[in-house]
C-alpha atoms as a PDB file:
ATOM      1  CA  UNK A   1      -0.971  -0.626 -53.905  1.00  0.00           C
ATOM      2  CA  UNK A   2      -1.598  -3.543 -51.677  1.00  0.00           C
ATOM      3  CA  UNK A   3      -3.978  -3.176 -49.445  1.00  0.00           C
ATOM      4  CA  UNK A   4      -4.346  -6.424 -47.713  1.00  0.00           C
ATOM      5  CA  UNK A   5      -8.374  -6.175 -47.770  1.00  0.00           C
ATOM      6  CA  UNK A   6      -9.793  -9.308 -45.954  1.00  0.00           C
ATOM      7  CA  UNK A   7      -6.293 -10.205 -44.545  1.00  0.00           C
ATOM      8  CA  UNK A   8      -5.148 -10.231 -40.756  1.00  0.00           C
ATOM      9  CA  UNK A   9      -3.478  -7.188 -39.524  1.00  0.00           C
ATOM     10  CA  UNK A  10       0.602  -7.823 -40.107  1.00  0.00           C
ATOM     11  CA  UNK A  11       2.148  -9.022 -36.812  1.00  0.00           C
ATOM     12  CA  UNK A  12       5.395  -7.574 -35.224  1.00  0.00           C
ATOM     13  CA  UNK A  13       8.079  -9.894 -35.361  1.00  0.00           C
ATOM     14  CA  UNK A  14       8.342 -10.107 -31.853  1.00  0.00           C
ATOM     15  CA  UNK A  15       5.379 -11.584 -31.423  1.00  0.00           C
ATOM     16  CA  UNK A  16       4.541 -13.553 -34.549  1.00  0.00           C
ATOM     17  CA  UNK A  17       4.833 -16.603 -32.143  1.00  0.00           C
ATOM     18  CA  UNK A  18       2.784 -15.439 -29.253  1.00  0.00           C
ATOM     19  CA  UNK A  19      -0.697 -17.085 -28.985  1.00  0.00           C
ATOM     20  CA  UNK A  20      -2.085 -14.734 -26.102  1.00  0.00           C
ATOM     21  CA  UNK A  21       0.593 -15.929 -23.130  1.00  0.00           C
ATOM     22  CA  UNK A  22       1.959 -12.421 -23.242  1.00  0.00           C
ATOM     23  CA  UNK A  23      -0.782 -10.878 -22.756  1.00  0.00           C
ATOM     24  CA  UNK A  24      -2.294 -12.776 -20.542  1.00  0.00           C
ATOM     25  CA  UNK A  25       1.574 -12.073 -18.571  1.00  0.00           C
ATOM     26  CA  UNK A  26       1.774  -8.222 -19.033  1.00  0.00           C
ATOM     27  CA  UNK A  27      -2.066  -8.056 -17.197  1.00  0.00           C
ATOM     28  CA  UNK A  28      -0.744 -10.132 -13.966  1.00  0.00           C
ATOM     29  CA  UNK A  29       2.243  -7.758 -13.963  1.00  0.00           C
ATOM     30  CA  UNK A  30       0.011  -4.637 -14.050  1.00  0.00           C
ATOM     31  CA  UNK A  31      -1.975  -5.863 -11.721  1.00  0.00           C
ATOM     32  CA  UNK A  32       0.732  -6.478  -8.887  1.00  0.00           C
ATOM     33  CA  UNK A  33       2.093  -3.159  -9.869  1.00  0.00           C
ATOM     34  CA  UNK A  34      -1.162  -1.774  -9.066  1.00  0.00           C
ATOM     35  CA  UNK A  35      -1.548  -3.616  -5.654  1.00  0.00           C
ATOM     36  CA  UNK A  36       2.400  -2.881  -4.700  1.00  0.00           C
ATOM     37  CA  UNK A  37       1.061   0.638  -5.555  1.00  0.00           C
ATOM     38  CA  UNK A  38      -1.977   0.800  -3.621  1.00  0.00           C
ATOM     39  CA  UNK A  39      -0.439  -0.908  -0.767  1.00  0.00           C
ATOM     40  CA  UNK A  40       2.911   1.438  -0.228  1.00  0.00           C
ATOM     41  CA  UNK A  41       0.447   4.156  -0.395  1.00  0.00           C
ATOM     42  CA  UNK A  42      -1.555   2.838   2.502  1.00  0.00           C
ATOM     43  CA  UNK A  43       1.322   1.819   4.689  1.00  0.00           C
ATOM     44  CA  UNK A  44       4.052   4.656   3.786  1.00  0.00           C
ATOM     45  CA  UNK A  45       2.747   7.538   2.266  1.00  0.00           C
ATOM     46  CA  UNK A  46      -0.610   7.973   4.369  1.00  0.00           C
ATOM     47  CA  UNK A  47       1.469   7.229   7.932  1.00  0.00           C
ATOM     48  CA  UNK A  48       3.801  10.224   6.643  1.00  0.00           C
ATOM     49  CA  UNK A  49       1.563  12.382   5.507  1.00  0.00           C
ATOM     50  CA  UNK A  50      -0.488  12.210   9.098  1.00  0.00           C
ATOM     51  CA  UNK A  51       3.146  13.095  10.830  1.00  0.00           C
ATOM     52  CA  UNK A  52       3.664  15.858   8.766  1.00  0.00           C
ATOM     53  CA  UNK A  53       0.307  17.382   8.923  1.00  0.00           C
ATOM     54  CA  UNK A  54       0.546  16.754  13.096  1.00  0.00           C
ATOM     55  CA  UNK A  55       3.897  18.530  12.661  1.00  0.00           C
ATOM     56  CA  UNK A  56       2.669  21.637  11.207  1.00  0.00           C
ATOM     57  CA  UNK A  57      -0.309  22.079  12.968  1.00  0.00           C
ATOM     58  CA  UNK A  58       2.388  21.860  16.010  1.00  0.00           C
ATOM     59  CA  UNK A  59       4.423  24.364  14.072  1.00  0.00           C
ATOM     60  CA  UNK A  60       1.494  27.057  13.450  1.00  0.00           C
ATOM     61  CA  UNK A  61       0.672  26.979  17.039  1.00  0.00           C
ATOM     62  CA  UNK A  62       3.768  27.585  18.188  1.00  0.00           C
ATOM     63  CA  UNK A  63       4.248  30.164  15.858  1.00  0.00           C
ATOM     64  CA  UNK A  64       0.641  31.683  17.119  1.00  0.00           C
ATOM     65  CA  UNK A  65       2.116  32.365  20.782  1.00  0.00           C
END
């Protein structure tokens, strides 16, 4: 049984040539998938969800007579 004591951890083949660039590419992607997140949240979502709320509370009254 090998047990490669002292040796680096085997590297997938897709990525035996990487040196970090990947990396350093997958964290700028998360990171403007986090902003585009944040930021449709703020300007869709939140605008929506104030209509909605002003809509039922427009609802319930009318429904209270």
């Amino acid at each position: 049984m090998d047990q490669n004591i002292g040796e680096d951890p085997p590297i997938r083949a897709f990525a035996a040539d990487e040196e970090g660039n990947a990396a350093i590419e997958l964290a700028v992607v998360a990171g403007l998938a986090a902003i585009l997140a944040l930021t449709m949240k703020e300007m869709l979502a939140m605008p929506l969800l104030s209509v909605f709320t002003k809509a039922s509370k427009v609802l319930s009254q009318a429904l209270a007579g």
